[in-house]
N, C-alpha and C. Protein backbone atom coordinates (compact mmCIF):
# COMPACT_ATOMS: atom_id res chain seq x y z
N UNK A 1 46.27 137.62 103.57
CA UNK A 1 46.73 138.90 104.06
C UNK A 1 45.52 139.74 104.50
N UNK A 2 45.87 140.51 105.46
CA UNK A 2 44.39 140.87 105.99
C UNK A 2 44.21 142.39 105.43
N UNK A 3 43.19 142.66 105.42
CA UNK A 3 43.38 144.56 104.77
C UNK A 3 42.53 145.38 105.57
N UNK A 4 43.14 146.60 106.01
CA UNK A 4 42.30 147.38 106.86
C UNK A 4 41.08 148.32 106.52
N UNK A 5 40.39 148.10 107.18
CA UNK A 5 39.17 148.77 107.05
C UNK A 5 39.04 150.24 107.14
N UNK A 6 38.81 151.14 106.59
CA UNK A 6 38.92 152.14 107.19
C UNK A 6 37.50 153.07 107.40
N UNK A 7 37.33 153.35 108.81
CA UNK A 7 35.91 154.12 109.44
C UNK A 7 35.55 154.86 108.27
N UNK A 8 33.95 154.82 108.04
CA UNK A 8 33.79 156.26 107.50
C UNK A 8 33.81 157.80 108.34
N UNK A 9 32.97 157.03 109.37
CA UNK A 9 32.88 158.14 109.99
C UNK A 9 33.97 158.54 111.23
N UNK A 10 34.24 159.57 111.89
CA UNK A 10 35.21 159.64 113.22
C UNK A 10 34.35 160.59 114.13
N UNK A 11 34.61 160.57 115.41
CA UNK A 11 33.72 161.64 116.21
C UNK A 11 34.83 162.54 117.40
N UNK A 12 35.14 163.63 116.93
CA UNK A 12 36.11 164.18 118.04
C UNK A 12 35.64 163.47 119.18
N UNK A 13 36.89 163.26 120.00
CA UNK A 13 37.22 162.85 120.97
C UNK A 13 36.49 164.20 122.37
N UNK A 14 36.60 165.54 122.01
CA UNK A 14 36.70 166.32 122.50
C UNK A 14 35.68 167.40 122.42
N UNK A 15 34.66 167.40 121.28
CA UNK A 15 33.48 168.04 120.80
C UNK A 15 32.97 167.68 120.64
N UNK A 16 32.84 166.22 120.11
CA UNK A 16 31.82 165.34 119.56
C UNK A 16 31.58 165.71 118.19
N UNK A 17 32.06 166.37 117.61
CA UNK A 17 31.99 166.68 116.28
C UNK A 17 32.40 165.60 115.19
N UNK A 18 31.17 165.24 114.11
CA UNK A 18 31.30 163.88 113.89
C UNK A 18 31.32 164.18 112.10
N UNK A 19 32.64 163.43 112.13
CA UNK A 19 32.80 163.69 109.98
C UNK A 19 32.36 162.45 109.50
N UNK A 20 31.87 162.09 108.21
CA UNK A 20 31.85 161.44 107.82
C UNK A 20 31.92 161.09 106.35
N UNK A 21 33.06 160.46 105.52
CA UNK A 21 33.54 160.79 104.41
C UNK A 21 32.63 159.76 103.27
N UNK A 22 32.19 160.87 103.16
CA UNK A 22 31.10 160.10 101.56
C UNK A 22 31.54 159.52 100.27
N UNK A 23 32.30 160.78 100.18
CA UNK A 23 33.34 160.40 98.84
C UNK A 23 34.64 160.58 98.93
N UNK A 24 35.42 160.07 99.09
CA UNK A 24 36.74 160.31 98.60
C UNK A 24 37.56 161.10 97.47
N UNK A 25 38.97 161.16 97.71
CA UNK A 25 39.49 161.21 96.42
C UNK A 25 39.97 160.28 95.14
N UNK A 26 39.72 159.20 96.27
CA UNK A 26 39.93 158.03 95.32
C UNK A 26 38.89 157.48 94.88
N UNK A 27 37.68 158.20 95.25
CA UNK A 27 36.72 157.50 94.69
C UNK A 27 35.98 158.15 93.77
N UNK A 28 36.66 160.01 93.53
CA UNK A 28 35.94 160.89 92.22
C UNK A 28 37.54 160.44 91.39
N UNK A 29 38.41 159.67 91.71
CA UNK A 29 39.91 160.10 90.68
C UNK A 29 40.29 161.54 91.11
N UNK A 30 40.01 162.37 91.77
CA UNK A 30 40.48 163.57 92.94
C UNK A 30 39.84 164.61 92.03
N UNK A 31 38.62 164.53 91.52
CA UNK A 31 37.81 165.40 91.00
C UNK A 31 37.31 166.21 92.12
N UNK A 32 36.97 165.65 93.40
CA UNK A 32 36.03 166.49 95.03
C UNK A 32 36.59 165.34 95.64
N UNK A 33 36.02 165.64 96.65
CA UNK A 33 35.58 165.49 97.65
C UNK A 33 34.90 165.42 99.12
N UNK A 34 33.91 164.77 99.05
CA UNK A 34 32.63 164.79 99.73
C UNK A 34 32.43 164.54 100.95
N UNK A 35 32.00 165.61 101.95
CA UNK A 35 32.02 164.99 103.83
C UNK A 35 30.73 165.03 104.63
N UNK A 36 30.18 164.50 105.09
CA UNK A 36 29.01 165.36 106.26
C UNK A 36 29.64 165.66 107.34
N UNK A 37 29.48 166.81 108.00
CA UNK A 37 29.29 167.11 109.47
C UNK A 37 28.40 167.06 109.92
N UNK A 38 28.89 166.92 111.50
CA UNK A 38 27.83 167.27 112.36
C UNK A 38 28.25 167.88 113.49
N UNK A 39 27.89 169.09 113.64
CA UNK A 39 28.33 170.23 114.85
C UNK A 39 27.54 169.90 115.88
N UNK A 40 27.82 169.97 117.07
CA UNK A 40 27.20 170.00 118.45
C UNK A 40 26.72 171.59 118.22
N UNK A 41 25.82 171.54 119.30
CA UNK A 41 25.32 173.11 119.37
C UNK A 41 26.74 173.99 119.70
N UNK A 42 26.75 175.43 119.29
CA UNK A 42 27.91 175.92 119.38
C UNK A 42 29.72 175.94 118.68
N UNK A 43 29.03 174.35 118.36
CA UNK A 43 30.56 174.28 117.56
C UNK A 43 30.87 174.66 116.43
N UNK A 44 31.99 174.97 115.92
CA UNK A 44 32.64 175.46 115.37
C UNK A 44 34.02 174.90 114.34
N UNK A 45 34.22 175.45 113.05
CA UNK A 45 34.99 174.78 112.42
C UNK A 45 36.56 175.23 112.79
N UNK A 46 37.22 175.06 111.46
CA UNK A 46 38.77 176.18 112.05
C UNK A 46 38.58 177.33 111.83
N UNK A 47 39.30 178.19 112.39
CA UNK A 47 39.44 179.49 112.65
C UNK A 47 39.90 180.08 111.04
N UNK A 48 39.45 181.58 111.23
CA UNK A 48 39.08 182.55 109.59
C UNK A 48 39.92 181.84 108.93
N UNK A 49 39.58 181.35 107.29
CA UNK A 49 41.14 180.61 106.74
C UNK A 49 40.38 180.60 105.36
N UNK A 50 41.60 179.96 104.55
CA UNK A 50 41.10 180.13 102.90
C UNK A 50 41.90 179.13 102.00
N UNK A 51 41.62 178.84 100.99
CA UNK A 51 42.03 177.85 100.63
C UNK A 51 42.49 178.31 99.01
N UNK A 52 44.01 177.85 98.81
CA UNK A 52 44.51 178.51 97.34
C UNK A 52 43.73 177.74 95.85
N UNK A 53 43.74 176.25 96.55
CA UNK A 53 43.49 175.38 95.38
C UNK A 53 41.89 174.81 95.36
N UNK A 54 41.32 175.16 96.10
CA UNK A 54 40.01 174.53 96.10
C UNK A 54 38.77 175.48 96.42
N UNK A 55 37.55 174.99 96.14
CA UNK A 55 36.56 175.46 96.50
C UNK A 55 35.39 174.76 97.12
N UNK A 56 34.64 175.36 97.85
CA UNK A 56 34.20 174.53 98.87
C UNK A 56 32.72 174.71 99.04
N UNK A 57 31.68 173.65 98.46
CA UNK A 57 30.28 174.34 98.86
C UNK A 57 29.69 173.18 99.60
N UNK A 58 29.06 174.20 100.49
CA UNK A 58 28.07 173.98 101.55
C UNK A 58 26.50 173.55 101.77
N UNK A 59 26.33 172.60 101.80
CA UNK A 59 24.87 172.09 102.15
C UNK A 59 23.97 171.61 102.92
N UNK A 60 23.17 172.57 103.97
CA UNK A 60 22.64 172.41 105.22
C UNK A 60 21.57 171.49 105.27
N UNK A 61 21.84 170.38 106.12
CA UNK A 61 20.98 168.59 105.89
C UNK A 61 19.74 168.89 106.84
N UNK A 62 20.22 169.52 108.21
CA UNK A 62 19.49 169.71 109.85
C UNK A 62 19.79 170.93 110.18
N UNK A 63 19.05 172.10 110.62
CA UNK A 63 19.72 172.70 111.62
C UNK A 63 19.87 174.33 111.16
N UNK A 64 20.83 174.88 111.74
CA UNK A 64 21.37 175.97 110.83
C UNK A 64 22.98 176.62 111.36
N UNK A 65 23.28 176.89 110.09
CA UNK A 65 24.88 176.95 110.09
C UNK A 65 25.13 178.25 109.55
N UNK A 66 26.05 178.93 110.57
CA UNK A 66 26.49 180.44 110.13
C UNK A 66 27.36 180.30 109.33
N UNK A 67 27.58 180.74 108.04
CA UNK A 67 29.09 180.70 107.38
C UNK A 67 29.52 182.54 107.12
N UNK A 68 30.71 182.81 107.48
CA UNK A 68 31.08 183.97 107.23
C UNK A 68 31.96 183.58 105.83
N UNK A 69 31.75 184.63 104.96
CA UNK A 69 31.96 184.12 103.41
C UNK A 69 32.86 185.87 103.45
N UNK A 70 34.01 186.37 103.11
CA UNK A 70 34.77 187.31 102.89
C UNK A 70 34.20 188.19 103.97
N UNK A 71 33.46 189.08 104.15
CA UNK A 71 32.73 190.48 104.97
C UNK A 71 31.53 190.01 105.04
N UNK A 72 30.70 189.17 104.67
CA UNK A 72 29.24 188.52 104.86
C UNK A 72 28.81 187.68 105.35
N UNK A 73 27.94 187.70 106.80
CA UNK A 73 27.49 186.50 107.51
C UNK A 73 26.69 186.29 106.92
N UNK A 74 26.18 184.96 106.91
CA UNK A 74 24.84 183.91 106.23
C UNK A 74 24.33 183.15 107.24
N UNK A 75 23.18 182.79 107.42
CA UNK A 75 22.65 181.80 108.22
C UNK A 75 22.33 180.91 107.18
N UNK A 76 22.79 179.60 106.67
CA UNK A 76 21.79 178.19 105.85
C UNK A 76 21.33 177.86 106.56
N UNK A 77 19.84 177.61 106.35
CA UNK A 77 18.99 176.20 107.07
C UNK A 77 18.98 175.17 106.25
N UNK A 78 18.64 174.33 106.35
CA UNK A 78 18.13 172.94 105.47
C UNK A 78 17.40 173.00 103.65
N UNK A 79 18.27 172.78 103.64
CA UNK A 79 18.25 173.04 101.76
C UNK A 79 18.89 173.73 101.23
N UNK A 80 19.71 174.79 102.11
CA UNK A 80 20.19 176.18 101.54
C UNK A 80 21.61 175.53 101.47
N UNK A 81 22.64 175.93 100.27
CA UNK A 81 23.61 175.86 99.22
C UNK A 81 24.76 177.69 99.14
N UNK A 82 25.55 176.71 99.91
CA UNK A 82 26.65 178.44 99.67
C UNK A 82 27.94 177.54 99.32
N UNK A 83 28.39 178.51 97.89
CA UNK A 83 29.55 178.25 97.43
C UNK A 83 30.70 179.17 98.04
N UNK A 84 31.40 178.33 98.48
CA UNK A 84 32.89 179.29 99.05
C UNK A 84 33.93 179.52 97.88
N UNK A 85 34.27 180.34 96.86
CA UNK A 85 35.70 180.44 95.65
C UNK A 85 36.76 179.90 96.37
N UNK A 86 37.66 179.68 95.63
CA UNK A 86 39.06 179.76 96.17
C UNK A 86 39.62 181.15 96.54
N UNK A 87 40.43 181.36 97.87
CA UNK A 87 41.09 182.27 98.01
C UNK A 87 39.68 183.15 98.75
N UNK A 88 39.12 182.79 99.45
CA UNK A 88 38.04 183.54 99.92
C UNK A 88 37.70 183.02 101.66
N UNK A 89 38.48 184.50 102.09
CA UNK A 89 38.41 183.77 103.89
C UNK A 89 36.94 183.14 104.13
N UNK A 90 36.79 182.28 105.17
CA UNK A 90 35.54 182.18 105.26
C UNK A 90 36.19 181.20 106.92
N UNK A 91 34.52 181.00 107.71
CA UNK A 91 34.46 180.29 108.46
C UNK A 91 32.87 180.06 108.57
N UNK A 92 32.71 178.71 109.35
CA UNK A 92 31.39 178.11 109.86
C UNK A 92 31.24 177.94 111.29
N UNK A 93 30.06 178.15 111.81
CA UNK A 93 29.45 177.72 112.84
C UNK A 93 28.07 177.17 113.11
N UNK A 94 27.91 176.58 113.90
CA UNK A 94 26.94 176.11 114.33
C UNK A 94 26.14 177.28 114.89
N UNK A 95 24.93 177.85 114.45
CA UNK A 95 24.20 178.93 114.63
C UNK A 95 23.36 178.90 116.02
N UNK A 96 23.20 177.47 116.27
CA UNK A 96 22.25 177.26 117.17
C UNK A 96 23.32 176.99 119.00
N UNK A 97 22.63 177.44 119.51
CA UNK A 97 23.56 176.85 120.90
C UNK A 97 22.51 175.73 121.75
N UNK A 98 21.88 175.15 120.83
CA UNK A 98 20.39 174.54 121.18
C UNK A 98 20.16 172.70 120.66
N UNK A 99 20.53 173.17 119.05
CA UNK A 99 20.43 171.86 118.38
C UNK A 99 21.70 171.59 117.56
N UNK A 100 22.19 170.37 117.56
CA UNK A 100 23.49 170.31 116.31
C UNK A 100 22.95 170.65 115.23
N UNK A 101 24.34 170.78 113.78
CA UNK A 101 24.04 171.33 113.05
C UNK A 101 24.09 170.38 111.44
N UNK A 102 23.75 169.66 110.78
CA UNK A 102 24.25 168.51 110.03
C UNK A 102 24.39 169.30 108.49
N UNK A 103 25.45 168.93 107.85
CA UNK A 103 25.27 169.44 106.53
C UNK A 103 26.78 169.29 105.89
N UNK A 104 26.65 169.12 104.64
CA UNK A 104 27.50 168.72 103.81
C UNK A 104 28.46 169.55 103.26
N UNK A 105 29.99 169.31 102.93
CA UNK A 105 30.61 169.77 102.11
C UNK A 105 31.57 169.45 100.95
N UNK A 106 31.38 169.82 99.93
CA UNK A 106 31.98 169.20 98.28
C UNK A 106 33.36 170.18 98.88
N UNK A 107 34.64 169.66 98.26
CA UNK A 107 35.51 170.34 98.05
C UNK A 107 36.37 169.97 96.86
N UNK A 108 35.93 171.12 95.91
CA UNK A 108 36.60 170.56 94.30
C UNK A 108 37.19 171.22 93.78
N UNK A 109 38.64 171.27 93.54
CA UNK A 109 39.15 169.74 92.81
C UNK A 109 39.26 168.95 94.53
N UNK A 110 39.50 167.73 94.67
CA UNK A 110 40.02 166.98 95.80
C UNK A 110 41.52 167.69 96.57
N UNK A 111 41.30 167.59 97.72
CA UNK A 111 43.11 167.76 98.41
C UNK A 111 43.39 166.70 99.04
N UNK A 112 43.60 166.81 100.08
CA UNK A 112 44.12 165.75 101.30
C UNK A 112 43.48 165.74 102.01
N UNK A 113 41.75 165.54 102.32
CA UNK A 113 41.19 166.70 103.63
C UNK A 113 40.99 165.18 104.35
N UNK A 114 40.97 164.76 104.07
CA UNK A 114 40.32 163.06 104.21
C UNK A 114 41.80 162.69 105.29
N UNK A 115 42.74 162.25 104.72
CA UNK A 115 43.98 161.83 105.26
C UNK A 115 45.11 162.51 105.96
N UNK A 116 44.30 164.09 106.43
CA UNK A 116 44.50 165.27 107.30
C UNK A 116 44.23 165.13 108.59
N UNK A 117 42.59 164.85 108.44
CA UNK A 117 41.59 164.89 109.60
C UNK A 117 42.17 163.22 110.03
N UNK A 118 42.17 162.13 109.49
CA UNK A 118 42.82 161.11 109.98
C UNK A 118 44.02 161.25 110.89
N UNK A 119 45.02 162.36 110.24
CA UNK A 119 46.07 162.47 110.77
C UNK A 119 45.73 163.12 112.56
N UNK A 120 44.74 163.71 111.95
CA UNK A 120 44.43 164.75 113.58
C UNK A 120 43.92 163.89 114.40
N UNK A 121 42.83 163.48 113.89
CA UNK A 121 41.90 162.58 114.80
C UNK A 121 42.88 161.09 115.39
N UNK A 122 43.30 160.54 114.60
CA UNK A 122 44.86 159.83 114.89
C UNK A 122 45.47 160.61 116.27
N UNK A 123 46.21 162.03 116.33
CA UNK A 123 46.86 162.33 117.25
C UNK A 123 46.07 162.80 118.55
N UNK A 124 44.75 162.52 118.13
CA UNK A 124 43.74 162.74 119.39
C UNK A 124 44.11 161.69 119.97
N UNK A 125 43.35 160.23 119.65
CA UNK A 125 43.30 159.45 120.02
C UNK A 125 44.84 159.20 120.83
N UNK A 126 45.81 159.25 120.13
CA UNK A 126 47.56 158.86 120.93
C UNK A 126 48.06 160.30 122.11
N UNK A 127 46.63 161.36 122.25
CA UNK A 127 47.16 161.90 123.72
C UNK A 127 48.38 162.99 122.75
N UNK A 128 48.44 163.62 121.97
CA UNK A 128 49.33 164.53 121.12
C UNK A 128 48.95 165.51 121.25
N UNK A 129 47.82 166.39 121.61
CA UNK A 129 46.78 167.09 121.43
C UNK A 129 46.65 168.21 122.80
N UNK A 130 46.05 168.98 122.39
CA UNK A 130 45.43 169.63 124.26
C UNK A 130 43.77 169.23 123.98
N UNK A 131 43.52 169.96 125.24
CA UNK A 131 42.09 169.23 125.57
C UNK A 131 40.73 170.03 124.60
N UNK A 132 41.51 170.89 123.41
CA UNK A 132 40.35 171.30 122.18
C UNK A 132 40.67 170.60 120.84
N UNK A 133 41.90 169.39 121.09
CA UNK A 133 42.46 168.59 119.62
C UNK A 133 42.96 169.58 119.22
N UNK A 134 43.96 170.53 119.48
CA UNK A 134 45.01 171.57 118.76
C UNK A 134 45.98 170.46 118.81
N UNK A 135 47.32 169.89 117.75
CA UNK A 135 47.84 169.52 118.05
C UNK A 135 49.22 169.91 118.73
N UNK A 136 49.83 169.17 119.89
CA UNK A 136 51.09 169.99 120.75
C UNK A 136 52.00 170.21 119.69
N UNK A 137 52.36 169.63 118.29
CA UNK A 137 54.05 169.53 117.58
C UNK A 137 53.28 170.60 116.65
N UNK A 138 54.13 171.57 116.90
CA UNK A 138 53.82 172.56 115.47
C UNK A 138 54.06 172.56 113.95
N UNK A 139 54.68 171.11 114.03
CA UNK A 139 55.00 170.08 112.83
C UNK A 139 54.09 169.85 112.68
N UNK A 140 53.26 169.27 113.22
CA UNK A 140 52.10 168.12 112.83
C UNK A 140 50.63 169.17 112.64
N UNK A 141 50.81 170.58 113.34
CA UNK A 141 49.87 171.61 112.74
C UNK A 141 50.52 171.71 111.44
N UNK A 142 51.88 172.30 111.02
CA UNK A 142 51.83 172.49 109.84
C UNK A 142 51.28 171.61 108.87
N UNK A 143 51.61 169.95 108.87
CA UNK A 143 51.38 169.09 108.06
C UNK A 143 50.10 169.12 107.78
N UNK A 144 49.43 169.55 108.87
CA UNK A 144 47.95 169.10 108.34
C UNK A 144 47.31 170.30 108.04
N UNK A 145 47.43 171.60 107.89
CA UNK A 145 47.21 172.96 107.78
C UNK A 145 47.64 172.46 105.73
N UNK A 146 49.49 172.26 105.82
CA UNK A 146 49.23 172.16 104.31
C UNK A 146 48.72 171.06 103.85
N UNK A 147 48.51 170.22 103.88
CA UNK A 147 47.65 168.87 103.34
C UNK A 147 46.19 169.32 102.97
N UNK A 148 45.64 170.22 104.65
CA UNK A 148 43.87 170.65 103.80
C UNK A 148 44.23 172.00 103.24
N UNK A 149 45.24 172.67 102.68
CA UNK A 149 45.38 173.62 101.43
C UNK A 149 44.98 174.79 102.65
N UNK A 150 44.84 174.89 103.98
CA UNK A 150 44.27 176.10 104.46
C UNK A 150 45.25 177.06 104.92
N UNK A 151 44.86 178.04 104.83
CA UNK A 151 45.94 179.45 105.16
C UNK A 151 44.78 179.91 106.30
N UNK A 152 45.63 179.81 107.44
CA UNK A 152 45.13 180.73 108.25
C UNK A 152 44.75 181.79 108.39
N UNK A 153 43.74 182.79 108.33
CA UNK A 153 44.32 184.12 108.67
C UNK A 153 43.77 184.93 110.23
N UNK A 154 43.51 184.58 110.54
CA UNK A 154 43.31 185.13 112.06
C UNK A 154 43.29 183.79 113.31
N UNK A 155 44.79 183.74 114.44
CA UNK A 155 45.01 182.55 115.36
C UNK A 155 43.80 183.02 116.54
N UNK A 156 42.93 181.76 116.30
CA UNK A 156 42.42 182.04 118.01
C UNK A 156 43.24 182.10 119.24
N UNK A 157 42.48 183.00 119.85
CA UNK A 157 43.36 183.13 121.35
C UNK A 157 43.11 182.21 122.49
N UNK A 158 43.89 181.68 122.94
CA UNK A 158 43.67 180.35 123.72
C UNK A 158 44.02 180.98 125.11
């Protein structure tokens, strides 16, 4: 019987924005779980959002990464460590419009973030999508909105 392999890494179709899953949940028993990014210059994560059940810290590998943490912008460079609480809007960017941005994120306890982004990157690939990977079924935003635990709070304007 044959068994599937599954990528570590995936690279938007559409940004080039490239995840790559270090640790699993099946591989802390859903204690975290562990990702690298890598932002193109300019890019950007999801839009202002927060998370009920988890917390999320940040660790800049290359580069430098804006994180807005409640009312406070931050710039990390390389070495620098920001913890996000639960329940605490926040967003990231890529600081530079020059160089990508590489750096890590724990999210503990574990959610679904792993078999979310599959789901998305999945509906990239099958043409589901517009041309920034939003997905078209507002089903398949919800599913994957609740799977990574995120609450929106401010919709970009398209």
């Amino acid at each position: 019987m044959a068994t599937a392999i599954k990528e570590k890494s995936m690279i938007h179709k559409f940004t080039g924005e490239k995840i790559t899953f270090l640790e699993s949940s099946q591989d802390t028993n859903g204690e975290y779980e562990y990702v690298e990014m890598l932002l193109p210059p300019n890019g950007e994560g999801q839009p202002l959002h927060y998370h009920k059940h988890f917390e999320e810290q940040f660790e800049v590998l290359e580069g430098k990464l804006k994180v807005v943490k409640g009312s406070h912008s931050t710039i990390l460079e390389a070495g620098k460590k920001l913890l996000i609480p639960k329940e605490t809007n926040h967003v990231f960017i890529n600081a530079s419009s020059e160089e990508p941005v590489k750096f890590r994120i724990r999210m503990t306890p574990a959610h679904h973030f792993e078999q979310s982004m599959r789901i998305l990157y999945g509906l990239m690939e099958d043409d589901k999508t517009d041309e920034k990977g939003f997905p078209n079924d507002r089903i398949h935003i919800a599913l994957i909105l609740e799977m990574q635990d995120s609450h929106v709070v401010e919709l970009p304007l398209y």
